[in-house]
N, C-alpha and C. Protein backbone atom coordinates (compact mmCIF):
# COMPACT_ATOMS: atom_id res chain seq x y z
N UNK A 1 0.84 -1.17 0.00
CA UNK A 1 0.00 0.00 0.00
C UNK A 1 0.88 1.24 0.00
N UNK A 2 0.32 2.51 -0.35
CA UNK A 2 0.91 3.55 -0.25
C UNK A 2 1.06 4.51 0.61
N UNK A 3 2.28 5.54 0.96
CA UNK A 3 1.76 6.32 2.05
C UNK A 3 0.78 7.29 2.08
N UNK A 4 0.05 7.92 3.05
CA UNK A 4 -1.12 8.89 2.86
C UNK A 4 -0.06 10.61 2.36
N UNK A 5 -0.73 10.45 1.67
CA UNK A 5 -0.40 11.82 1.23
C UNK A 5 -1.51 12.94 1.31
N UNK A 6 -0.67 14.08 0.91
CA UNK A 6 -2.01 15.52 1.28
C UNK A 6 -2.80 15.27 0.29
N UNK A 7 -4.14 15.73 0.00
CA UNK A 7 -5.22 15.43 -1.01
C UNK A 7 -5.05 17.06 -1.28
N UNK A 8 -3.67 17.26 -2.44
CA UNK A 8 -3.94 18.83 -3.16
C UNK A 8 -4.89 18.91 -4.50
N UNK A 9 -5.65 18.00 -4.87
CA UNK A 9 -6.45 18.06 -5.73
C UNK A 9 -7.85 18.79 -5.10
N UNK A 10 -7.98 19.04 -3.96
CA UNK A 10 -9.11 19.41 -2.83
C UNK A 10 -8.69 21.19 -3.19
N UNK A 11 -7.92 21.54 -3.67
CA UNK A 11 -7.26 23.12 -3.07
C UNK A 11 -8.25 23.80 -4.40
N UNK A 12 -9.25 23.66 -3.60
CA UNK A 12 -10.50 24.65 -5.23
C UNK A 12 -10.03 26.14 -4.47
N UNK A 13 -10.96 27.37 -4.82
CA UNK A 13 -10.42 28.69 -4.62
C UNK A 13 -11.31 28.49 -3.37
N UNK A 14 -11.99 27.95 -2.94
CA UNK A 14 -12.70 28.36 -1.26
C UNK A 14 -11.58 27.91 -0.65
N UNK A 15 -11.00 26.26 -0.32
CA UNK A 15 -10.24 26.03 0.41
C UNK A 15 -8.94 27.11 0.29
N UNK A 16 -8.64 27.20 -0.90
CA UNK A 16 -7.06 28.16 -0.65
C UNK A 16 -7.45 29.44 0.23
N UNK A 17 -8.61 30.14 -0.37
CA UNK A 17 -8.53 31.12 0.76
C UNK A 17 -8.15 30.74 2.29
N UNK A 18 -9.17 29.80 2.54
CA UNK A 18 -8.99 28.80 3.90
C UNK A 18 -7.63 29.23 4.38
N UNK A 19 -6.71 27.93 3.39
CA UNK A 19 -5.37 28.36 3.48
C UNK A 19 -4.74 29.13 3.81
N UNK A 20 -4.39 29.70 2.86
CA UNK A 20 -3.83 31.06 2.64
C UNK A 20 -4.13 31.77 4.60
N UNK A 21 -5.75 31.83 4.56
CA UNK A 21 -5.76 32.62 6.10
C UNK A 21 -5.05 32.07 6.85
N UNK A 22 -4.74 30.81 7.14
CA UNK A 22 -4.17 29.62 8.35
C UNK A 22 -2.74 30.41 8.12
N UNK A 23 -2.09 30.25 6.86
CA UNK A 23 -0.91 30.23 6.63
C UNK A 23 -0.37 32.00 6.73
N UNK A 24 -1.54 32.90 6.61
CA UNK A 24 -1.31 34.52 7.34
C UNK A 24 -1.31 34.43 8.86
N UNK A 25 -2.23 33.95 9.61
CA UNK A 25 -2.20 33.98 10.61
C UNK A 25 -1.75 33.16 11.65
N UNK A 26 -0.54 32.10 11.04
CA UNK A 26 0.06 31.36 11.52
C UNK A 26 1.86 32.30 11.44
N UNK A 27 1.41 33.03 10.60
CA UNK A 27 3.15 33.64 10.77
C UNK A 27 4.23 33.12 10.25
N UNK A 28 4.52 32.11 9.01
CA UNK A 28 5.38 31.14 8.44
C UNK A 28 6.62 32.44 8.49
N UNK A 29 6.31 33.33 7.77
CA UNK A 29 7.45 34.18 7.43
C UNK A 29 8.25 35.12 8.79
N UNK A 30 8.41 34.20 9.57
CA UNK A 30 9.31 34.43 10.58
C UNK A 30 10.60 35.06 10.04
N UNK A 31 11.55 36.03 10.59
CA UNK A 31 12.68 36.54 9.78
C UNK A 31 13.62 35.40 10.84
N UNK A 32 14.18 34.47 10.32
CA UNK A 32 15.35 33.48 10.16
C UNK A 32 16.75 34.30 9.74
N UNK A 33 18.05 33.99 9.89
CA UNK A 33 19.00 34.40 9.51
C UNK A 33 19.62 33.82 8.53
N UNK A 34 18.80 32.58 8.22
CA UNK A 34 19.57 31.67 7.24
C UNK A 34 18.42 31.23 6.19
N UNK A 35 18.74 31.72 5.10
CA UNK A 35 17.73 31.92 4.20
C UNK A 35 16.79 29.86 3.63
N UNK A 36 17.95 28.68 4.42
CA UNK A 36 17.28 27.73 4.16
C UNK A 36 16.75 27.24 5.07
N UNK A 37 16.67 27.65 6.69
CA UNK A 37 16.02 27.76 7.66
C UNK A 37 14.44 28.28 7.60
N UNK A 38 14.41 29.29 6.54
CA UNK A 38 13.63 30.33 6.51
C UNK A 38 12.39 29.48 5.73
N UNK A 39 13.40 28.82 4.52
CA UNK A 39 12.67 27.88 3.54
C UNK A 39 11.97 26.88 4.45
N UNK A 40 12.71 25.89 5.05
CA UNK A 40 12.28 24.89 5.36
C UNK A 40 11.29 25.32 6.59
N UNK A 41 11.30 26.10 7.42
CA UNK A 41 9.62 26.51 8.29
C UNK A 41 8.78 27.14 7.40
N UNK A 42 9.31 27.32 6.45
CA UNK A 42 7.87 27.82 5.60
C UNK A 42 6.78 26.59 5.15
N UNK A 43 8.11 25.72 4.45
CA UNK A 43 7.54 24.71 3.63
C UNK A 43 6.95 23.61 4.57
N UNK A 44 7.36 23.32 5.66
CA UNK A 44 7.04 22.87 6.79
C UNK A 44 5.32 22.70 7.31
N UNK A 45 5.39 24.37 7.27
CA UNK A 45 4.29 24.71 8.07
C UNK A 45 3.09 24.96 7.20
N UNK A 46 3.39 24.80 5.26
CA UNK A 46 2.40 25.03 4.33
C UNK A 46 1.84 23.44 4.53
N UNK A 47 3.25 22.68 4.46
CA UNK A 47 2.21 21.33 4.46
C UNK A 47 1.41 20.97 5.52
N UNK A 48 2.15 21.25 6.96
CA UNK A 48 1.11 20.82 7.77
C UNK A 48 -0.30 21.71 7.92
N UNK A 49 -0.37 23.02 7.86
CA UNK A 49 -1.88 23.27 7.18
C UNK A 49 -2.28 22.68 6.09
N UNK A 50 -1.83 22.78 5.02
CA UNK A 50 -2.46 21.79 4.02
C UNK A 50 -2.89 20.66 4.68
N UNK A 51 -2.70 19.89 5.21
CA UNK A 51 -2.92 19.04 5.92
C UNK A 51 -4.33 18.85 6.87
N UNK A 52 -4.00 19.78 7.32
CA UNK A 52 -5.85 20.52 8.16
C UNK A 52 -6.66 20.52 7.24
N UNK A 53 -6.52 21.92 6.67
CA UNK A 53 -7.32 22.29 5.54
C UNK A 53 -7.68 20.95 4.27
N UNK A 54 -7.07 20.67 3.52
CA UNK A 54 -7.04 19.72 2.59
C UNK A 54 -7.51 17.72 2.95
N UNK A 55 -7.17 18.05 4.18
CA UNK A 55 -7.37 16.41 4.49
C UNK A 55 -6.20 15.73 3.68
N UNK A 56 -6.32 14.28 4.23
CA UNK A 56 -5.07 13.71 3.89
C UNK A 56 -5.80 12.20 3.32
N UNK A 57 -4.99 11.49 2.38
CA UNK A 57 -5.34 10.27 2.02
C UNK A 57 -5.58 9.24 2.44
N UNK A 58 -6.10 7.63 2.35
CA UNK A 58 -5.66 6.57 3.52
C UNK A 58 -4.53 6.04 2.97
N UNK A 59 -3.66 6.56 1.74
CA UNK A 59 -2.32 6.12 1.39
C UNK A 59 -2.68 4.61 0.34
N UNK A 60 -4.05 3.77 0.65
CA UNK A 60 -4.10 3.40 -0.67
C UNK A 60 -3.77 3.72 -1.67
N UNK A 61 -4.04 2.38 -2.94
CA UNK A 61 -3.80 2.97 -4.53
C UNK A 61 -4.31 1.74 -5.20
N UNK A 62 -3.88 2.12 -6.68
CA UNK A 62 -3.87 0.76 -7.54
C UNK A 62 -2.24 0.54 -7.96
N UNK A 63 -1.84 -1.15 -8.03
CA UNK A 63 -0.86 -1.76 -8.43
C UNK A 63 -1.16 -1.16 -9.59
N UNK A 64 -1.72 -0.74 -10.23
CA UNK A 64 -1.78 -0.63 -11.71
C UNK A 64 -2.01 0.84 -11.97
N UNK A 65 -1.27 2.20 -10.72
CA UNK A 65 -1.48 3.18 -11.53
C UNK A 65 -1.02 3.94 -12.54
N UNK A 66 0.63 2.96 -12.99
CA UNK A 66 1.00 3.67 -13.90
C UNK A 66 0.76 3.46 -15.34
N UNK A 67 -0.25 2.18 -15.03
CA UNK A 67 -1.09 1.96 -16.40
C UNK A 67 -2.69 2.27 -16.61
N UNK A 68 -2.59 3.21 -16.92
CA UNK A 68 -3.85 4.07 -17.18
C UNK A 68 -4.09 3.84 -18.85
N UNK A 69 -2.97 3.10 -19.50
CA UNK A 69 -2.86 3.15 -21.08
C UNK A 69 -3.87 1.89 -21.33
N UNK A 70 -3.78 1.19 -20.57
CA UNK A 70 -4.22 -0.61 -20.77
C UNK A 70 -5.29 -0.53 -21.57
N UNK A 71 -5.67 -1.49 -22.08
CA UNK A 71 -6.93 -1.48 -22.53
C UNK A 71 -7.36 -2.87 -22.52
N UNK A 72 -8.07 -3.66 -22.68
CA UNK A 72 -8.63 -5.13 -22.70
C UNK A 72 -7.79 -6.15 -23.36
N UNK A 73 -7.59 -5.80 -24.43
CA UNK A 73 -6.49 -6.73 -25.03
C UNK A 73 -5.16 -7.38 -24.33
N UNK A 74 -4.65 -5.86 -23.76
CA UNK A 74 -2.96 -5.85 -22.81
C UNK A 74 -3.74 -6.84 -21.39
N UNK A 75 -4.71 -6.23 -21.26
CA UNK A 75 -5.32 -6.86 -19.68
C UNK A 75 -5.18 -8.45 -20.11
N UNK A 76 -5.50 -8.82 -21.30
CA UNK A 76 -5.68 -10.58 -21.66
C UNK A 76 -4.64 -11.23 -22.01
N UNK A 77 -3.88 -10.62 -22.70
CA UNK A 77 -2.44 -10.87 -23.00
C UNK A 77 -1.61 -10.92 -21.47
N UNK A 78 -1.51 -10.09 -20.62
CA UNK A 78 -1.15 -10.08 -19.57
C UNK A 78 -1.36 -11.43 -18.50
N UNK A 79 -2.99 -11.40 -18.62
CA UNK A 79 -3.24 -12.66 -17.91
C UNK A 79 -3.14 -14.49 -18.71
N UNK A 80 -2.53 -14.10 -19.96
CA UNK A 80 -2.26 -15.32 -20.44
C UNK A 80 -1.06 -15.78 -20.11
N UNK A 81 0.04 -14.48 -19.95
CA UNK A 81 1.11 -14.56 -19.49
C UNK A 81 1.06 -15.43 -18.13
N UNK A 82 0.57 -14.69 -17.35
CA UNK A 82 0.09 -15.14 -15.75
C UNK A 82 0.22 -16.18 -15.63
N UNK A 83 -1.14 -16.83 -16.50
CA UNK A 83 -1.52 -17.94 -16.21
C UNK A 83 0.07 -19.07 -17.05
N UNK A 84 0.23 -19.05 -18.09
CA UNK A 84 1.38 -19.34 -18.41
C UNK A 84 3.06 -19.93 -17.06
N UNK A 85 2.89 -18.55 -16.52
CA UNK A 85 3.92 -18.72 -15.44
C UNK A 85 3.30 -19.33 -14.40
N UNK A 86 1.96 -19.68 -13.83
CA UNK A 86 1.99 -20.33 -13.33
C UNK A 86 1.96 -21.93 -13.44
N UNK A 87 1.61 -22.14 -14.52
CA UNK A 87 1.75 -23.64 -14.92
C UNK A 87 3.25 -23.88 -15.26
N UNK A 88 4.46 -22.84 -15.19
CA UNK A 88 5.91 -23.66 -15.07
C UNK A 88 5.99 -23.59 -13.29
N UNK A 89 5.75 -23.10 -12.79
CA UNK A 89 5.94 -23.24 -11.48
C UNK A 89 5.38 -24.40 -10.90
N UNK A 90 4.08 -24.75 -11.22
CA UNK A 90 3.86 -25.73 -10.74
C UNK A 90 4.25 -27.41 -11.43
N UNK A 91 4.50 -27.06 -12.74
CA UNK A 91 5.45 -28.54 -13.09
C UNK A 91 6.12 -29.76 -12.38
N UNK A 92 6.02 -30.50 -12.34
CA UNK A 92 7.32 -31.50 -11.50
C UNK A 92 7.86 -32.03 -12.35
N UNK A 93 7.79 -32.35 -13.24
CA UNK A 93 9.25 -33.12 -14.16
C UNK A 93 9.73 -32.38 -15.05
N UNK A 94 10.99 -32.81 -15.89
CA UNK A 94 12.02 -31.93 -16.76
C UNK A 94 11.11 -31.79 -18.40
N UNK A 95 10.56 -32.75 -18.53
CA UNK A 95 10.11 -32.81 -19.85
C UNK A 95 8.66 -31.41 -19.79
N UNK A 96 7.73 -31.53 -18.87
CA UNK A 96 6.79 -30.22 -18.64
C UNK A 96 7.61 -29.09 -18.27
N UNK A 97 8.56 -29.14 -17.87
CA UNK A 97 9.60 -27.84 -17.29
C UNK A 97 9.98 -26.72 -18.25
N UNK A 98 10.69 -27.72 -19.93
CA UNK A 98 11.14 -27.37 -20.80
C UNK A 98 10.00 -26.96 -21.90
N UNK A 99 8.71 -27.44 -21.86
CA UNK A 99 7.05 -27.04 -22.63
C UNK A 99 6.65 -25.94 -21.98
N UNK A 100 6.49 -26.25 -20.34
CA UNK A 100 5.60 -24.90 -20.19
C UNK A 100 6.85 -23.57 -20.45
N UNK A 101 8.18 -23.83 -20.13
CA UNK A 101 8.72 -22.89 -20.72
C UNK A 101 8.76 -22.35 -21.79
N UNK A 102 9.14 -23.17 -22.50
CA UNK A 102 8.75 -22.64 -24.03
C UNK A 102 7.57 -21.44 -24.05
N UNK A 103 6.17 -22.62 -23.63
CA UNK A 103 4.64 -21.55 -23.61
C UNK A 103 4.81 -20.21 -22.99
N UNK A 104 5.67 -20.03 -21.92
CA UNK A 104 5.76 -18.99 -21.12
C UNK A 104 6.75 -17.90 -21.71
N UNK A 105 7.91 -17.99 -22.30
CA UNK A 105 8.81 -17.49 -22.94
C UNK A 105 7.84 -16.51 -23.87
N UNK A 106 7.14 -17.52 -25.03
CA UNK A 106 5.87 -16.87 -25.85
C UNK A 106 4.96 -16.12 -25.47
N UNK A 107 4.54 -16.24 -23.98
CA UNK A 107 3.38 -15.50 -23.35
C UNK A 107 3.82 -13.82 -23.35
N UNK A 108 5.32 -14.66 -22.99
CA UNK A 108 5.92 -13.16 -22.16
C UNK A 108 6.42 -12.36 -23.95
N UNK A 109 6.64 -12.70 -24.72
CA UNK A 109 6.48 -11.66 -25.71
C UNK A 109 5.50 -11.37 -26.52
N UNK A 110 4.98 -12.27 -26.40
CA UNK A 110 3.14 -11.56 -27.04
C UNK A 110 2.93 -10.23 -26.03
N UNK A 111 2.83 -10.46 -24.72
CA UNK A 111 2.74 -9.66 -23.47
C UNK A 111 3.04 -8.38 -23.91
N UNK A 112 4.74 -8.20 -23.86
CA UNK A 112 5.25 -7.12 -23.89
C UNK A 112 4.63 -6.72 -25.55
N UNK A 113 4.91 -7.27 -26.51
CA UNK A 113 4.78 -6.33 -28.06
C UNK A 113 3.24 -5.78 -27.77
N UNK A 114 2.27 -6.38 -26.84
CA UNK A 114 1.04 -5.87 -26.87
C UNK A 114 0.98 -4.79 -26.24
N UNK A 115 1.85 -4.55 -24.84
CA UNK A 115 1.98 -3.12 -23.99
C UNK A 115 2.95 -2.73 -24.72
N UNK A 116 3.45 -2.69 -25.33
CA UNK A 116 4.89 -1.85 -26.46
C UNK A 116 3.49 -0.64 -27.41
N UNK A 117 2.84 -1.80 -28.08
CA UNK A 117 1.69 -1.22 -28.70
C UNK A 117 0.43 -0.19 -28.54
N UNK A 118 -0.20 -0.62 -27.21
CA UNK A 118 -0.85 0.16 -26.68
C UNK A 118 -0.21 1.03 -25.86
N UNK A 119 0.87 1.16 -25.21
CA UNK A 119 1.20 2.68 -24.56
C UNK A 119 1.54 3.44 -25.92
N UNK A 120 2.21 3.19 -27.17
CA UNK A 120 2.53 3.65 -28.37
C UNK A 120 1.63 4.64 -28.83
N UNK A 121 0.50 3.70 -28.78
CA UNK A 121 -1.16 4.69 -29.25
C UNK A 121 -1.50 5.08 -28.33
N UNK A 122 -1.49 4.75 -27.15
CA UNK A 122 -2.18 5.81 -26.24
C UNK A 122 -1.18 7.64 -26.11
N UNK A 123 -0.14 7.46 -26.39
CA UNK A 123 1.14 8.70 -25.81
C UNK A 123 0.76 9.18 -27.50
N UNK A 124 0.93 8.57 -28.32
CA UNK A 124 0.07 9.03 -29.82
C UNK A 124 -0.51 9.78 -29.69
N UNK A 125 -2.04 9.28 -28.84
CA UNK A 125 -3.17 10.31 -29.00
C UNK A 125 -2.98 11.51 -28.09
N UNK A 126 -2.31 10.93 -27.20
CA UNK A 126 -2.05 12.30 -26.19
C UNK A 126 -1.56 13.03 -26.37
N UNK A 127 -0.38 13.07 -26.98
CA UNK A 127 0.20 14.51 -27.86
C UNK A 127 0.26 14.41 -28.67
């Protein structure tokens, strides 16, 4: 799982005002003598209001958020793969060892040329 992070997608123009007041009347801009002292209680003290204000995540996610490209095909290809690797794992003799390998070797590049393909067209359409 993931860690909770601040929810800055929440910061519409009501909450920032919010903000913004916490972060006037909290005083961040203390005069420091050392200009990365100065930084770091600023930045400090934006997140932990953000934090108030904004609410925070339960740090869930998806295993799969950096594939937003997928589409049904990659999803099936993927799980043929799967299933593939699991039938060499479970093998017991040399002669199924060297077949389901083979099958699995194949899974795994059908697999990839299919996500090679679809992130291709998806980053395509996007820019």
């Amino acid at each position: 799982m993931g860690e909770p992070k601040v929810k800055w997608w929440n910061l519409t123009s009501e909450n920032m005002g919010r903000l913004s007041e916490k972060i006037l009347a909290d005083g961040y801009c203390r005069r420091l003598e050392d200009v990365e002292q100065m930084w770091e209680a600023m930045a400090s003290c934006i997140r932990e209001l953000a934090k108030l204000v904004l609410g925070i995540s339960k740090g869930g996610g998806s295993c799969l958020e950096g594939a937003w490209w997928w589409n049904d095909e990659v999803k099936e290809k993927v799980k043929d793969k799967q299933r593939a690797y699991a039938a060499l794992i479970e093998c017991t003799t040399e002669e199924e060892n060297e077949i389901y390998k083979i099958g699995y070797k194949d899974a795994k590049k059908v697999a990839k040329r299919a996500v090679a393909l679809a992130k291709s067209n998806a980053y395509e359409r996007l820019y």
